[in-house]
N, C-alpha and C. Protein backbone atom coordinates (compact mmCIF):
# COMPACT_ATOMS: atom_id res chain seq x y z
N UNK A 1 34.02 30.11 9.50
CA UNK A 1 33.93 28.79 8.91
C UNK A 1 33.09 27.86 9.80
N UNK A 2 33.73 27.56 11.22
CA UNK A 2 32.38 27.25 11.89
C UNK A 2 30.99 27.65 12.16
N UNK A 3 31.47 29.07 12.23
CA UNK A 3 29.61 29.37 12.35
C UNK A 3 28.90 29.12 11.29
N UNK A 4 29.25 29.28 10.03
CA UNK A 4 28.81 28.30 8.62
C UNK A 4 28.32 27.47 8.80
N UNK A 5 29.21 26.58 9.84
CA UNK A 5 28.88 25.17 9.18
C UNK A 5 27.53 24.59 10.32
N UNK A 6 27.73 25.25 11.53
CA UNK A 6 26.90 25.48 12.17
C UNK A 6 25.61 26.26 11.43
N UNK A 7 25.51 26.74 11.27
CA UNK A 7 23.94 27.50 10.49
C UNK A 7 23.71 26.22 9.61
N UNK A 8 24.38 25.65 8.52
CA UNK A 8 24.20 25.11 7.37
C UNK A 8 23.51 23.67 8.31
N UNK A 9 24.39 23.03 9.18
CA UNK A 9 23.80 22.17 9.95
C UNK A 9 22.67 22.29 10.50
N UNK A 10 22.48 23.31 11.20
CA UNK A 10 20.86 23.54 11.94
C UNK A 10 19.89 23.73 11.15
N UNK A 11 20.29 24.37 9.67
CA UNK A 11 19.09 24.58 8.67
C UNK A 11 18.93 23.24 7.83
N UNK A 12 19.88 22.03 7.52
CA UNK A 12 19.29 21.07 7.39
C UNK A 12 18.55 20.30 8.30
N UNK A 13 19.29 20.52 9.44
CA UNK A 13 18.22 19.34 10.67
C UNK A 13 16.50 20.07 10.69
N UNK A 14 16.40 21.27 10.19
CA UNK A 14 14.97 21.90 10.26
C UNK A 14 14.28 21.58 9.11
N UNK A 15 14.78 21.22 8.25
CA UNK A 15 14.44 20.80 6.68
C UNK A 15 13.83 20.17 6.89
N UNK A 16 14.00 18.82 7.77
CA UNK A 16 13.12 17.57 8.22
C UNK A 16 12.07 17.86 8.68
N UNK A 17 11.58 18.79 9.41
CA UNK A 17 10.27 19.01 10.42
C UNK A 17 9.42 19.68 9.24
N UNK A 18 9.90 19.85 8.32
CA UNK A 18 8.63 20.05 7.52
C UNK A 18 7.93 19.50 6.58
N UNK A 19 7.71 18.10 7.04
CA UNK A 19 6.60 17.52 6.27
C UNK A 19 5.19 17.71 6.65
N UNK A 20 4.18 18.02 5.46
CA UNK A 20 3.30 18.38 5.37
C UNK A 20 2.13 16.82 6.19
N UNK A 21 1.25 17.15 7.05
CA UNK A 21 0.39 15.88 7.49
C UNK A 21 -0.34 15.39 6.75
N UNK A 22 -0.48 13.81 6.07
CA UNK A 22 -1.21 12.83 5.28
C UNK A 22 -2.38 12.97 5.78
N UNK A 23 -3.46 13.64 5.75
CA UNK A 23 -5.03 13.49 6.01
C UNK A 23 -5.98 12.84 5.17
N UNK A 24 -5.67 13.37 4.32
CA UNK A 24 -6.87 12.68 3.45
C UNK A 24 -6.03 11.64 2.58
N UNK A 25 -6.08 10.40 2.65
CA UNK A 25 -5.36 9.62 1.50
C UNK A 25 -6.07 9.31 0.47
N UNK A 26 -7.21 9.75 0.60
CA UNK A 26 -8.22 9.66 -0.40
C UNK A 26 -9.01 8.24 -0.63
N UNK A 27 -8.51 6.99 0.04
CA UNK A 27 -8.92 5.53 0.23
C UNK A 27 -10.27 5.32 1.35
N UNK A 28 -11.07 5.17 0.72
CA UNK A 28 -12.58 5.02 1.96
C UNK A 28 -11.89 3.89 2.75
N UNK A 29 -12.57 3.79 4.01
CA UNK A 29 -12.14 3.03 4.71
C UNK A 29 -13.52 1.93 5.35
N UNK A 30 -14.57 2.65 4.96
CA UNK A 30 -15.77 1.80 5.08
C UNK A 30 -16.34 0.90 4.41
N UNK A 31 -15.43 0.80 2.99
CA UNK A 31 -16.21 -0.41 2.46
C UNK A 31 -15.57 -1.93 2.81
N UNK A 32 -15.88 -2.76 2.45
CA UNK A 32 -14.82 -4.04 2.53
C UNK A 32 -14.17 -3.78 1.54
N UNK A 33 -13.37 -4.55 1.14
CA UNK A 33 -12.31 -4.91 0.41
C UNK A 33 -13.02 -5.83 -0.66
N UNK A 34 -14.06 -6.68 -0.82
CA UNK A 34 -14.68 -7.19 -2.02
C UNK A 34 -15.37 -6.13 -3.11
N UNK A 35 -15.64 -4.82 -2.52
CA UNK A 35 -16.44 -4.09 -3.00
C UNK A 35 -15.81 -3.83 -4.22
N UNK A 36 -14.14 -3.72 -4.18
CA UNK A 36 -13.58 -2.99 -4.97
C UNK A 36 -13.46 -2.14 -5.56
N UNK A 37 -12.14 -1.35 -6.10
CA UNK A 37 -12.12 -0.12 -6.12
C UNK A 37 -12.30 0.43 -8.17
N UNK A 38 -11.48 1.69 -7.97
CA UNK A 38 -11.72 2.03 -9.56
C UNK A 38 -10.13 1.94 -10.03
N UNK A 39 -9.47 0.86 -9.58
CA UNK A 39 -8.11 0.59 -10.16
C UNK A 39 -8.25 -0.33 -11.23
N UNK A 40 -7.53 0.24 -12.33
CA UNK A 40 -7.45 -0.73 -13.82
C UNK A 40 -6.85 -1.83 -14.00
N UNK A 41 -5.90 -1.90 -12.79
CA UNK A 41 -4.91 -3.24 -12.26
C UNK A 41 -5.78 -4.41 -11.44
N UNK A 42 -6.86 -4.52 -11.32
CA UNK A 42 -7.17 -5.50 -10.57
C UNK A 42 -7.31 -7.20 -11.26
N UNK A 43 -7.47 -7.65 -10.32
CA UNK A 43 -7.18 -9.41 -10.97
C UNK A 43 -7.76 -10.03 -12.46
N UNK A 44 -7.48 -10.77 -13.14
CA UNK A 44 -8.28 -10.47 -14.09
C UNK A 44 -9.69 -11.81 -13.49
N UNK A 45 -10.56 -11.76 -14.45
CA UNK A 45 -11.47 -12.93 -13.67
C UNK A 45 -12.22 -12.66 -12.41
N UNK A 46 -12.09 -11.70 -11.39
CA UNK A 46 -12.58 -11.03 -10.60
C UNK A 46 -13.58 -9.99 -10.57
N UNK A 47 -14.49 -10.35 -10.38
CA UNK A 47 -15.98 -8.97 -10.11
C UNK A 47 -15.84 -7.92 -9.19
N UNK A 48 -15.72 -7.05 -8.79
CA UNK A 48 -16.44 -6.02 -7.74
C UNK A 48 -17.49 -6.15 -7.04
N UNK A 49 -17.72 -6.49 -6.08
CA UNK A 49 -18.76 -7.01 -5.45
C UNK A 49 -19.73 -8.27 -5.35
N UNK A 50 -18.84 -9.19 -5.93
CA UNK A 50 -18.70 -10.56 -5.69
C UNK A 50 -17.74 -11.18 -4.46
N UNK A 51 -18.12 -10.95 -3.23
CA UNK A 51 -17.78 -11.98 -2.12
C UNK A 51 -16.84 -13.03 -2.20
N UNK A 52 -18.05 -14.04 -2.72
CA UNK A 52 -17.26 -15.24 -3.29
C UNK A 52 -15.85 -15.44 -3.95
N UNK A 53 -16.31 -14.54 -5.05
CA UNK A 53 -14.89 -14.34 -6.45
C UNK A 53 -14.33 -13.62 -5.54
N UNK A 54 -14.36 -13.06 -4.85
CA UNK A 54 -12.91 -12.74 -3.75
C UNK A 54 -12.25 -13.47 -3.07
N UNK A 55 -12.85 -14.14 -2.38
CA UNK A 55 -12.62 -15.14 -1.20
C UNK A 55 -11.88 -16.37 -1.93
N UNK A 56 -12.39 -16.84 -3.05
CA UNK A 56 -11.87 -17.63 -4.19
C UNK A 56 -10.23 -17.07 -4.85
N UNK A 57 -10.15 -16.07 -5.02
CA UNK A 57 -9.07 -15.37 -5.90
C UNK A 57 -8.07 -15.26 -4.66
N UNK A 58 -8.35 -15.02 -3.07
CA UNK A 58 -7.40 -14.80 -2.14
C UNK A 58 -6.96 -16.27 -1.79
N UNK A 59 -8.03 -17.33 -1.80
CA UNK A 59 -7.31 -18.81 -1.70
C UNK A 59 -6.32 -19.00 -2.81
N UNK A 60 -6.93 -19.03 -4.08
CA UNK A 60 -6.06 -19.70 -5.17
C UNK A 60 -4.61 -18.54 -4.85
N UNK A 61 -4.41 -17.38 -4.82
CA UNK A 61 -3.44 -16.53 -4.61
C UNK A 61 -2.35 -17.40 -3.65
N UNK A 62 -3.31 -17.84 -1.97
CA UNK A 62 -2.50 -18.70 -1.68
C UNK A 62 -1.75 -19.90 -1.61
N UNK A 63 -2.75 -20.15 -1.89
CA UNK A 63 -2.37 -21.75 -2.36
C UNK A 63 -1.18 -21.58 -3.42
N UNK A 64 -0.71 -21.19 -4.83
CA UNK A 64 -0.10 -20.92 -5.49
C UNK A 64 0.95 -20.01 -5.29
N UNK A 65 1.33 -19.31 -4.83
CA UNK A 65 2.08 -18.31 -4.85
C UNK A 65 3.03 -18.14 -3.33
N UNK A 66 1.66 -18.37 -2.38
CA UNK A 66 2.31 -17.94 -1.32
C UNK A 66 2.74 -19.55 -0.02
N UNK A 67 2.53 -20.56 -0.65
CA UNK A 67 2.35 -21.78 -0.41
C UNK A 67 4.05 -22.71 -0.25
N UNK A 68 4.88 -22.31 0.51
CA UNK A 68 6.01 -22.62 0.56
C UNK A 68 6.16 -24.24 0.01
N UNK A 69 5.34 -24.89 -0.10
CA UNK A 69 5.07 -26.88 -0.07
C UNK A 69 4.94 -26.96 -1.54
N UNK A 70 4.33 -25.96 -2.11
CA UNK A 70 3.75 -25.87 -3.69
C UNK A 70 5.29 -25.28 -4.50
N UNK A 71 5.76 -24.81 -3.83
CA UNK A 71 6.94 -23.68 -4.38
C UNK A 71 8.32 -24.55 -4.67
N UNK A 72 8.42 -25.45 -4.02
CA UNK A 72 9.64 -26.34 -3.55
C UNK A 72 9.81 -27.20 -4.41
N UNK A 73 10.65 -27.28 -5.41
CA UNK A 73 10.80 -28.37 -6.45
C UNK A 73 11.11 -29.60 -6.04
């Protein structure tokens, strides 16, 4: 019964060591972030490679949303 439970224990604690290593996540890492990607979710009103309309869409984001002074009834 102990040595059971012993095996059963050591073969879960080994269960853990086998995760496979994240290499490729498949996300470039060289472009900026205005370039944008091929996700169908992105902002609406926003271009891909418009600078500006980025830089614009990350203010208004803050200002509105993340703006504790704006939030406060």
């Amino acid at each position: 019964m102990i040595r059971t439970a012993f095996i059963l224990a050591a073969a879960l604690s080994l269960a853990a060591c086998g995760e496979k290593p994240q290499t490729n996540t498949g996300a470039k890492r060289d472009t900026p972030a205005f370039q944008g990607t091929s996700n169908p979710y992105n902002a609406p009103g926003w271009t891909a490679g418009d600078k500006t309309s980025w830089a614009q869409h990350l203010k208004t984001r803050a200002q509105n949303s993340q703006n504790e002074y704006n939030r406060v009834n």
